[in-house]
Protein backbone atom coordinates (compact mmCIF):
# COMPACT_ATOMS: atom_id res chain seq x y z
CA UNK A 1 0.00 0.00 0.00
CA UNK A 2 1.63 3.55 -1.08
CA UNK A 3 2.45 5.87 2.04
CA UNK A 4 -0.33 8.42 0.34
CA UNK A 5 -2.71 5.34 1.04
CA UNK A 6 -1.93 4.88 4.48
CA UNK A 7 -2.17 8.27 5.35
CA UNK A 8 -5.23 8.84 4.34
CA UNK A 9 -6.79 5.94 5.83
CA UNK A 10 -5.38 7.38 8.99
CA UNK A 11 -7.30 10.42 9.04
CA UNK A 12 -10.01 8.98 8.08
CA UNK A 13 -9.91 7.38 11.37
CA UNK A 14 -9.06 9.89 13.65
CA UNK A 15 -11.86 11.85 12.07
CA UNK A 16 -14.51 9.03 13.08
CA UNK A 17 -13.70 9.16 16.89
CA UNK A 18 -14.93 13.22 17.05
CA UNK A 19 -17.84 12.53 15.34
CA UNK A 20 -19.99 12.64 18.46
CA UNK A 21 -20.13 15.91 20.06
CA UNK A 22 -20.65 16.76 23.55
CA UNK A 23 -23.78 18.81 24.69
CA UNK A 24 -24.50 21.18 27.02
CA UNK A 25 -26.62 19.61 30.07
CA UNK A 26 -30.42 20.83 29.75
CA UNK A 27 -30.27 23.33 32.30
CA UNK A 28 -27.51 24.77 31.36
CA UNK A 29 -27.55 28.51 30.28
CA UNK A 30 -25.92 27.54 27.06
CA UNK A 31 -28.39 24.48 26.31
CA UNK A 32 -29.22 24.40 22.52
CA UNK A 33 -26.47 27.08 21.85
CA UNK A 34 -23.93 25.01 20.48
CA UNK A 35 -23.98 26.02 16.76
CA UNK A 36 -24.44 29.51 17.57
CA UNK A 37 -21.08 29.27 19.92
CA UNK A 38 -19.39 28.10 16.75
CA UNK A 39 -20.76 30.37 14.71
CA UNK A 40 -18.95 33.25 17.04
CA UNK A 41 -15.75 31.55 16.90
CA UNK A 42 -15.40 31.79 13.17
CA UNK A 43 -16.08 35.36 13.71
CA UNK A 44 -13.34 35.79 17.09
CA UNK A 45 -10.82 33.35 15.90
CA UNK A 46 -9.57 30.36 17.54
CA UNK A 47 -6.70 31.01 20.07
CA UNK A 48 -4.43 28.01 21.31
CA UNK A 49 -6.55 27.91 25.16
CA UNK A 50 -10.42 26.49 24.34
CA UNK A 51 -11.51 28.14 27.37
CA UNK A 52 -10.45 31.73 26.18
CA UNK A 53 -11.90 31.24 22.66
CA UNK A 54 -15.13 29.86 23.79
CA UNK A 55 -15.39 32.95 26.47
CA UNK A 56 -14.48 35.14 23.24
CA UNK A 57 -17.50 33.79 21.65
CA UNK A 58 -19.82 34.20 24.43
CA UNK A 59 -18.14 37.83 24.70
CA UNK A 60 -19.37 38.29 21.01
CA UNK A 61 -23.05 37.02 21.97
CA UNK A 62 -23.03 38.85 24.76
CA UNK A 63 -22.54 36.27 27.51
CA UNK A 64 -19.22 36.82 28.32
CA UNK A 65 -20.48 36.87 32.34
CA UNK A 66 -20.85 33.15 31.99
CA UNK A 67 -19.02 30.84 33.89
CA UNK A 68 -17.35 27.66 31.60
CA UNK A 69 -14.63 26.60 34.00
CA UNK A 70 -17.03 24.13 36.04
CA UNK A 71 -17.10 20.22 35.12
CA UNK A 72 -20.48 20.61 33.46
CA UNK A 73 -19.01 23.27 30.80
CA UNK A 74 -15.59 22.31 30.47
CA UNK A 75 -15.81 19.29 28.26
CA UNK A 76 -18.98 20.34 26.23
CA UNK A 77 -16.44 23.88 25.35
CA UNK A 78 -13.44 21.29 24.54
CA UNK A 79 -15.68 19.16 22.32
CA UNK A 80 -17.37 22.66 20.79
CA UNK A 81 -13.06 23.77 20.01
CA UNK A 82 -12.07 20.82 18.58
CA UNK A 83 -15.15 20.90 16.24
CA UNK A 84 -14.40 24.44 15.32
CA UNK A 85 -10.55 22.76 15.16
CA UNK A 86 -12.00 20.08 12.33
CA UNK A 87 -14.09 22.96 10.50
CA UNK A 88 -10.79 25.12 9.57
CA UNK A 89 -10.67 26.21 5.91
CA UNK A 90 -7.28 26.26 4.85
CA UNK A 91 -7.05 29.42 2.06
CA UNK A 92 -4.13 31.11 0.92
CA UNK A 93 -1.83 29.32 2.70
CA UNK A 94 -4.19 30.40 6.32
CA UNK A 95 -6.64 28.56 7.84
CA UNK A 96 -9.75 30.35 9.08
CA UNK A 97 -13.47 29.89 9.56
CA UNK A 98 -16.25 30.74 7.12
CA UNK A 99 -18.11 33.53 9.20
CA UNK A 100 -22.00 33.13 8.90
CA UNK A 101 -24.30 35.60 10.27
CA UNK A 102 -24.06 35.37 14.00
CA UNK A 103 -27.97 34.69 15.82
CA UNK A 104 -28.22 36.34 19.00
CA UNK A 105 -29.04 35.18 22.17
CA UNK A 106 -31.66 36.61 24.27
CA UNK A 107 -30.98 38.53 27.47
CA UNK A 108 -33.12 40.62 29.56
CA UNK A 109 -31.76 42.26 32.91
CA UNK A 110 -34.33 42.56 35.58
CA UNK A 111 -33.92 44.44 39.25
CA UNK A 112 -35.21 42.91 42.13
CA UNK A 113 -37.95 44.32 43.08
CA UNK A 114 -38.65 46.58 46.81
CA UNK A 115 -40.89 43.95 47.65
CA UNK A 116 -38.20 41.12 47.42
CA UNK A 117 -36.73 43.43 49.98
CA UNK A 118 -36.64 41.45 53.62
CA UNK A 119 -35.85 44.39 56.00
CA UNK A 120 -34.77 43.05 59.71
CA UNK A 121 -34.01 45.71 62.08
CA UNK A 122 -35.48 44.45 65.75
CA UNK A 123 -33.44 41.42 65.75
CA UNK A 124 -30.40 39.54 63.27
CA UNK A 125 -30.26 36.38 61.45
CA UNK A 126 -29.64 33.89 64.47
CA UNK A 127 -33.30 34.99 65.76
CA UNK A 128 -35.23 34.45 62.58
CA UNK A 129 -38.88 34.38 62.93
CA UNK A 130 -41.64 32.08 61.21
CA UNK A 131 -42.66 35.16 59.39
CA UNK A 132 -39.62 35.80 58.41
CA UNK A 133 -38.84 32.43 56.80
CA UNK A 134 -42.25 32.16 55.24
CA UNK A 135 -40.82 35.88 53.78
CA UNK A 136 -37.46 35.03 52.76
CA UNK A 137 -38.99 31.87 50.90
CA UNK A 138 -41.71 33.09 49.11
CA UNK A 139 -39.26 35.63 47.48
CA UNK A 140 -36.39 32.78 46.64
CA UNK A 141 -39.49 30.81 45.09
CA UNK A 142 -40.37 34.27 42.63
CA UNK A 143 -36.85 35.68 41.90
CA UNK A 144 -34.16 33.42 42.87
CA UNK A 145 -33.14 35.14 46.37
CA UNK A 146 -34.02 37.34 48.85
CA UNK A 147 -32.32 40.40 50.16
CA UNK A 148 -32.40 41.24 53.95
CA UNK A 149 -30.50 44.09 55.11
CA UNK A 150 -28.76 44.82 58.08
CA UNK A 151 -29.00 41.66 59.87
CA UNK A 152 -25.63 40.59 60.30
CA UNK A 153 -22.87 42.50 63.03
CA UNK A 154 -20.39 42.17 61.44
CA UNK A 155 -18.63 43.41 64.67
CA UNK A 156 -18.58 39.97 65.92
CA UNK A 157 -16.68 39.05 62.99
CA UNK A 158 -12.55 39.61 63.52
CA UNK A 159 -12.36 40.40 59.62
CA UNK A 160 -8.67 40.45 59.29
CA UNK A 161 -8.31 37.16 60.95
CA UNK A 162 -11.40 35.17 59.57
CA UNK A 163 -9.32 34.19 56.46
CA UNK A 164 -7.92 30.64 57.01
CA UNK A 165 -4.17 31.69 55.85
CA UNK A 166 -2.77 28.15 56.18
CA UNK A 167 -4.89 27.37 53.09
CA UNK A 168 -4.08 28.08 49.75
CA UNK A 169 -6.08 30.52 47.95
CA UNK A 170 -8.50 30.12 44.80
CA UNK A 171 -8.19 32.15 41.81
CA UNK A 172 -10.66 33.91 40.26
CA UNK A 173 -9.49 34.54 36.65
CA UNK A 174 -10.09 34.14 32.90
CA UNK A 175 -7.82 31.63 31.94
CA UNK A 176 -9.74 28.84 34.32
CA UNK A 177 -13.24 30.21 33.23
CA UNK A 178 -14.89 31.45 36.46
CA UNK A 179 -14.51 35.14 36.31
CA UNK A 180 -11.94 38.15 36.27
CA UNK A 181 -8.81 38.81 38.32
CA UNK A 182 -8.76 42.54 38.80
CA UNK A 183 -6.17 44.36 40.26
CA UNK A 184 -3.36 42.20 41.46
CA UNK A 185 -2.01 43.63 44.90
CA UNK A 186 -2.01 40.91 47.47
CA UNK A 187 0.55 38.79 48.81
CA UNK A 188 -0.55 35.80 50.21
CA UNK A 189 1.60 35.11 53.55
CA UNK A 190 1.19 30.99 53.01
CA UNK A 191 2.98 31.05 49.55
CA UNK A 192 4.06 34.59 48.89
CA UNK A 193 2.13 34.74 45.56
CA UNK A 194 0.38 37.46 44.67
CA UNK A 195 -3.29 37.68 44.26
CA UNK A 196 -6.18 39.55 42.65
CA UNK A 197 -9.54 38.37 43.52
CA UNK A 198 -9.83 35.32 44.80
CA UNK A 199 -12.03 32.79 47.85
CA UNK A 200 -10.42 31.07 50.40
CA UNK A 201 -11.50 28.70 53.53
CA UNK A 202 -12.30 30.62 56.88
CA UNK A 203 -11.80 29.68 60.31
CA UNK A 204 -14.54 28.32 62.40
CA UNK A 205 -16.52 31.30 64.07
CA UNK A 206 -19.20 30.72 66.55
CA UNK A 207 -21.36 33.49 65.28
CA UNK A 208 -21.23 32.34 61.65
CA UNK A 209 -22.09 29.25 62.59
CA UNK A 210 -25.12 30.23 64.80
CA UNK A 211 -26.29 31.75 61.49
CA UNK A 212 -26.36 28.70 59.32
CA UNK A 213 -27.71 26.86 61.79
CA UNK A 214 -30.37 29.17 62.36
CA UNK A 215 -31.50 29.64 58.78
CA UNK A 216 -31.00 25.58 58.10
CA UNK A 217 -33.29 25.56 60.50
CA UNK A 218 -35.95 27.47 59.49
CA UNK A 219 -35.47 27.57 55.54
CA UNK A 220 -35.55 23.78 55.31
CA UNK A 221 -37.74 22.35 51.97
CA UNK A 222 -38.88 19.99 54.80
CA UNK A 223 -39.95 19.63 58.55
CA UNK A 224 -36.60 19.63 60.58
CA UNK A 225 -36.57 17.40 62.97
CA UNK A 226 -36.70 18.01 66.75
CA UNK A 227 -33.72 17.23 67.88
CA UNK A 228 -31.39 17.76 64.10
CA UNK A 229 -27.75 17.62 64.48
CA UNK A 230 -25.86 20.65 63.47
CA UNK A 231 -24.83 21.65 59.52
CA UNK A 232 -21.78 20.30 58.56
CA UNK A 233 -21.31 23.51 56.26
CA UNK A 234 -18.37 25.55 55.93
CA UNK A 235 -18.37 29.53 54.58
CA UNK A 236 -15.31 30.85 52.39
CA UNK A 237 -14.19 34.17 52.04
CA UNK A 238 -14.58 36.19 49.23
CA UNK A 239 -12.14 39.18 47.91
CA UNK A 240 -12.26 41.13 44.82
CA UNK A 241 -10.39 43.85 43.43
CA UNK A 242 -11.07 46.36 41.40
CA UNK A 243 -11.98 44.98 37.54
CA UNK A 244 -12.75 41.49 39.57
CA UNK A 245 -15.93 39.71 38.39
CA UNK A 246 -17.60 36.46 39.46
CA UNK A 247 -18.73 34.91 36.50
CA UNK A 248 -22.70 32.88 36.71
CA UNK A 249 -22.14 29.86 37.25
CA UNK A 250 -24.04 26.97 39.99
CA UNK A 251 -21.60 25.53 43.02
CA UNK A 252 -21.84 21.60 44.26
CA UNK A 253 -24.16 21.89 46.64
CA UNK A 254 -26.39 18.68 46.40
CA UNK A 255 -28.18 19.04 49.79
CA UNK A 256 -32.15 18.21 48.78
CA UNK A 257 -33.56 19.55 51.62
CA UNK A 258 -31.46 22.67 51.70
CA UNK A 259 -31.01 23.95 47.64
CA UNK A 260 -30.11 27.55 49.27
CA UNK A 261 -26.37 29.21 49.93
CA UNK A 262 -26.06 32.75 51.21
CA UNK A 263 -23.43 35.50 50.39
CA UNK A 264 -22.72 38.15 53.44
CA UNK A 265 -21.38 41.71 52.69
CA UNK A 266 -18.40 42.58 54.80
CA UNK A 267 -17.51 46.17 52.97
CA UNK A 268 -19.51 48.98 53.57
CA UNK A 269 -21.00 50.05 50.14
CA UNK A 270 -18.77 53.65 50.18
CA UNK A 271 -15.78 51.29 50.00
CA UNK A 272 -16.40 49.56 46.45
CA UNK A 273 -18.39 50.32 42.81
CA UNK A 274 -19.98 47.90 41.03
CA UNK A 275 -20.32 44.52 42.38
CA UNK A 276 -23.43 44.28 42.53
CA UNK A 277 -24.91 39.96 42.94
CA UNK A 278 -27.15 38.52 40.71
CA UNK A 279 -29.20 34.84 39.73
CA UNK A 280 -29.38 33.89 36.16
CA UNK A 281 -31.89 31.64 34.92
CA UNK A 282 -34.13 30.49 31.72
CA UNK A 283 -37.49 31.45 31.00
CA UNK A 284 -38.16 29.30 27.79
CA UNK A 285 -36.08 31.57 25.02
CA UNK A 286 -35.03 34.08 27.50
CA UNK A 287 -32.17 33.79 29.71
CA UNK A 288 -33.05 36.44 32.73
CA UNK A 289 -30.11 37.84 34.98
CA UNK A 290 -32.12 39.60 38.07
CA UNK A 291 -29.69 41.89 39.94
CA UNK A 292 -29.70 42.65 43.66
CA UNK A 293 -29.10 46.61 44.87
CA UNK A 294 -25.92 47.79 45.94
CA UNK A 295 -25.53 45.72 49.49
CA UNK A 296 -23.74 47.20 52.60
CA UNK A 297 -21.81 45.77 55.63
CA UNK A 298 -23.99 43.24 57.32
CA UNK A 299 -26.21 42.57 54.60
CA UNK A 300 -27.27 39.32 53.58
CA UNK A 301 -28.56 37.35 50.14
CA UNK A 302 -29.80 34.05 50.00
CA UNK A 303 -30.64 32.38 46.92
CA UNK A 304 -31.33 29.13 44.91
CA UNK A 305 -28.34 27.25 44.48
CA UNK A 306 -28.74 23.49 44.04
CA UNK A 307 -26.71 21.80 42.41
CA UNK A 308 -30.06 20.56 39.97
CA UNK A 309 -31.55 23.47 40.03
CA UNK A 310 -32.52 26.34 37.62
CA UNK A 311 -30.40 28.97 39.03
CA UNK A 312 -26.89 30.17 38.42
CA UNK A 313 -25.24 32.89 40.33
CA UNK A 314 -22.29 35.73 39.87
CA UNK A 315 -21.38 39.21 40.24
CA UNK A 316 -20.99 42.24 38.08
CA UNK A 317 -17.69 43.72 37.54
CA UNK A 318 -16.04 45.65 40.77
CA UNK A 319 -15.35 49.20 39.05
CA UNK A 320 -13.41 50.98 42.14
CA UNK A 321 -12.34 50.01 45.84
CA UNK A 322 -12.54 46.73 47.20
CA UNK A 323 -15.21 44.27 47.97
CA UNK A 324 -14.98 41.26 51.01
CA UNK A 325 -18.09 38.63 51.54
CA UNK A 326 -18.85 35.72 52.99
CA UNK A 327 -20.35 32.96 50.89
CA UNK A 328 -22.11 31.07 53.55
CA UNK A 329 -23.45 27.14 53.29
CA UNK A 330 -20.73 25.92 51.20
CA UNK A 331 -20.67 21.82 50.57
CA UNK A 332 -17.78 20.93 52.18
CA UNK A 333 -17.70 19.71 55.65
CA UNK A 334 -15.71 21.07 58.34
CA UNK A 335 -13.28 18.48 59.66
């Protein structure tokens, strides 16, 4: 058999193992969006990381805020490059993409609205009453979270020791799909490395955990028992810099009973621009992002965030200062 032969037999069958492309899960912001994603790479170009051209594309549709880092995205993006890869035109000696007209992808930005607003002033979070709860719940169920301000004190919270600094810090950047770094301006005194934004374990504090327990309590999907153990939830903390951003995306948290995490507002809102939380979800053709007002030390969200669910979360672009939170009910156990 001539070596022309052979060769061509070979890529023949390397062709035939990509034949079967990965798909984004059904509840997935990006479900059914597959061609269109290709469609905007042949218009950004294809750059040697599939993460950054697939975030280029979503850039061009105008869902750059999307996280693709997580293990639900990451493949179906690789399989979505390497089929852009295989569709290269080679022309003049340069490969490119033919460029069709791009579709777009609908997006409408909501506000959540005063009456999603859960005001607590006569007591805090580790006192929550029934009408509270029923509150807080029936505005998860029609928005995706519920605001309640001022009912944290967050002077029972040593910020500048919270941080657990024996742990290594998490990255929040581009290049591994889950958001933006910022300004890069802190040294971390476990590794020296310098960091932009980033999350990070926390030490256990008594107050924080009289919190969860509280709301676990009385935000369970089903009657808690009388005598229920205490969470085994841990809270992380949360820094970003100026030009930081937390891109949407849906954390591991498979509790059933408990589909709910919470993010607390350490910086007063004079301190940072921008910023501002949100929950992203699908209604049929529309993908809705519903934004929560500017918070301020000792506010609290809590929103839909199971791991099945319908709702992703992230946060808008820091424009100035500084912003520290705590993401509260996080899956992993404290040891």
């Amino acid at each position: 058999m001539s070596s022309s032969r052979k060769r061509k037999r070979q890529k023949t069958t390397v062709s035939s193992t990509t034949t079967v492309p990965k798909v984004y899960p059904p509840k997935s912001l990006l479900y059914g969006h597959d061609a269109k994603i290709l469609d905007a790479i042949a218009h950004v170009g294809i750059e040697d990381k599939k993460l950054l051209t697939i975030h280029k594309a979503l850039v061009e549709l105008g869902l750059g805020w999307l996280c693709i880092g997580d293990t639900a995205h990451r493949p179906v993006c690789g399989s979505i490059y390497d089929r852009a890869k295989e569709a290269l035109v080679v022309s003049s000696g340069q490969q490119h993409l033919p460029k069709p007209k791009l579709s777009t992808i609908h997006v409408e930005d909501r506000d959540l609205n005063n009456s999603h607003h859960n005001t607590s002033t006569d007591h805090d979070c580790t006192t929550l009453s029934p009408e509270d709860a029923k509150s807080i719940l029936k505005s998860i169920q029609e928005t995706g979270m519920a605001l309640l301000r001022g009912v944290v004190d967050i002077s029972k919270i040593d910020i500048e020791k919270c941080e657990d600094t024996t742990k290594t810090p998490k990255r929040i950047q581009a290049t591994t799909g889950n958001g933006k770094a910022g300004i890069e301006d802190y040294k971390h005194p476990k590794n020296g490395m310098i960091y932009g934004s980033y999350y990070n374990d926390m030490k256990r504090v008594k107050y924080l955990d009289d919190i969860q327990n509280n709301l676990y309590k009385s935000l369970l999907s089903l009657p808690a028992e009388k005598n229920m153990p205490k969470i085994k939830k841990k809270y992380i903390y949360l820094r970003y810099t100026e030009g930081g951003e937390n891109w949407a995306h849906r954390d591991g948290n498979n509790d059933a009973i408990f589909p709910y995490q919470a993010v607390l507002m350490l910086s007063n809102a004079n301190e940072y621009g921008g910023g501002e939380f949100y929950v992203a979800t699908k209604e049929e053709s529309l993908i809705v992002r519903t934004s929560c007002p500017k918070l301020n030390a000792g506010d609290l969200v809590i929103f839909q965030a199971g791991k099945d669910g319908n709702y992703y979360h992230g946060m808008r672009t820091v424009t100035s200062g500084e912003r520290k939170a705590i993401g509260l009910f996080q899956e992993v156990a404290f040891k």
